[in-house]
Protein backbone atom coordinates (compact mmCIF):
# COMPACT_ATOMS: atom_id res chain seq x y z
CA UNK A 1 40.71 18.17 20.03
CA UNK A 2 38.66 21.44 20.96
CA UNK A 3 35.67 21.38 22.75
CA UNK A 4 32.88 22.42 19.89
CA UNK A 5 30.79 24.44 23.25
CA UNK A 6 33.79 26.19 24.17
CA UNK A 7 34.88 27.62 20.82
CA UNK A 8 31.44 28.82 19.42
CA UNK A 9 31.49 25.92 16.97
CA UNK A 10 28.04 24.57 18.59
CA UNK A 11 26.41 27.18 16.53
CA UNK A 12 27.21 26.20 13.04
CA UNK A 13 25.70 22.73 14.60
CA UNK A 14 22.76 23.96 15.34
CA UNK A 15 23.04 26.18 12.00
CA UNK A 16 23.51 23.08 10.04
CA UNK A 17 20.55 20.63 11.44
CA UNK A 18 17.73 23.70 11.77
CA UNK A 19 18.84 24.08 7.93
CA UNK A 20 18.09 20.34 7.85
CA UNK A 21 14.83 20.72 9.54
CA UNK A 22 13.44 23.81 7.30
CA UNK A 23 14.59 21.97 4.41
CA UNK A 24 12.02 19.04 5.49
CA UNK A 25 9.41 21.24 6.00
CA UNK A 26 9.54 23.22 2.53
CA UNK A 27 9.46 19.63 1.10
CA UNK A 28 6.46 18.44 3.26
CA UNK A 29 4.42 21.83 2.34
CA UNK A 30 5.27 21.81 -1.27
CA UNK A 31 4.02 17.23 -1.54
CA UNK A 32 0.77 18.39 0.25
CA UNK A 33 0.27 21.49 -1.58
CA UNK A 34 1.09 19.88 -5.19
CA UNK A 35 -0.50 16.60 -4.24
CA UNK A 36 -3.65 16.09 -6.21
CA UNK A 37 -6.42 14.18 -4.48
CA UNK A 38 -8.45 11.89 -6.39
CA UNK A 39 -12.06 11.53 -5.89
CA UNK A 40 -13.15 7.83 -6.25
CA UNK A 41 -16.20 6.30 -6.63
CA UNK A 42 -18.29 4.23 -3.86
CA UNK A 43 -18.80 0.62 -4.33
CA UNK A 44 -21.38 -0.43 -4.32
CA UNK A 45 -21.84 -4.46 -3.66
CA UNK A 46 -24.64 -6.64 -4.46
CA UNK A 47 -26.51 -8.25 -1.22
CA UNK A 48 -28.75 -10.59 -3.17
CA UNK A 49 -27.26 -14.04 -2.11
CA UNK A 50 -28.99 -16.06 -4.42
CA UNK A 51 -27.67 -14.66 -7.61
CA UNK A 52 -24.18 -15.15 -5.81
CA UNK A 53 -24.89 -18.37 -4.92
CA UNK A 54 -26.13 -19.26 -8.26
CA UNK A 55 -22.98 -17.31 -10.17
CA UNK A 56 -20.68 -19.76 -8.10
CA UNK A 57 -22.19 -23.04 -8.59
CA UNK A 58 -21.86 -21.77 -12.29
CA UNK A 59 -18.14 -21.09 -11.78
CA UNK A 60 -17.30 -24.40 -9.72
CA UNK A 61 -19.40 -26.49 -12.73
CA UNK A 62 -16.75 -24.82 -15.12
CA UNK A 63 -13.43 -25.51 -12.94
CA UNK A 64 -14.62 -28.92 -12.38
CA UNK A 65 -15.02 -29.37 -16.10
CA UNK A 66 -11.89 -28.10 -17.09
CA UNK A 67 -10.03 -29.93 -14.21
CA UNK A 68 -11.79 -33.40 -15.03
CA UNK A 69 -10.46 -33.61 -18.07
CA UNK A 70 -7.04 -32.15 -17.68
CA UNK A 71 -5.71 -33.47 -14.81
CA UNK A 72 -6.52 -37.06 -12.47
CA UNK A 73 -6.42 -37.28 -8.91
CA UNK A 74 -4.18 -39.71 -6.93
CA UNK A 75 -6.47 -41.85 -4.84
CA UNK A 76 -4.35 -41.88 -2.01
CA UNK A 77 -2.21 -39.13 -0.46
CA UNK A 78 1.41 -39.10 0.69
């Protein structure tokens, strides 16, 4: 087997992975210039706790209601 340094092969090597490497970059400057950014919207949440509060117990009264008469609880546990 020949020694790739001695022969002048090394420089199809380095031919072949700097192809490699331009190749990558072409691909990385064509996603981000092609890429379209979308703008979204800010959220905005609503900080008065009462109306949460209230919106939950109204949610729990419902799942309670639903699960009371669907389903019966074992009164122990195994």
């Amino acid at each position: 087997m020949e020694n790739p340094f001695e022969t002048g092969h090394i420089k199809n090597y380095v031919l072949a992975y700097s192809s490699v490497v331009v190749i990558m970059v072409l691909f990385f400057i064509a996603t981000t210039l092609f890429n379209d950014v979308q703008i979204y919207d800010k959220k905005v949440f609503d900080t008065n706790s009462s109306d949460i509060i209230a919106g939950k117990d109204k949610i729990m009264k419902n799942i309670f209601e639903v699960n009371s008469s669907q389903f019966k609880l074992m009164k122990e546990v195994y």
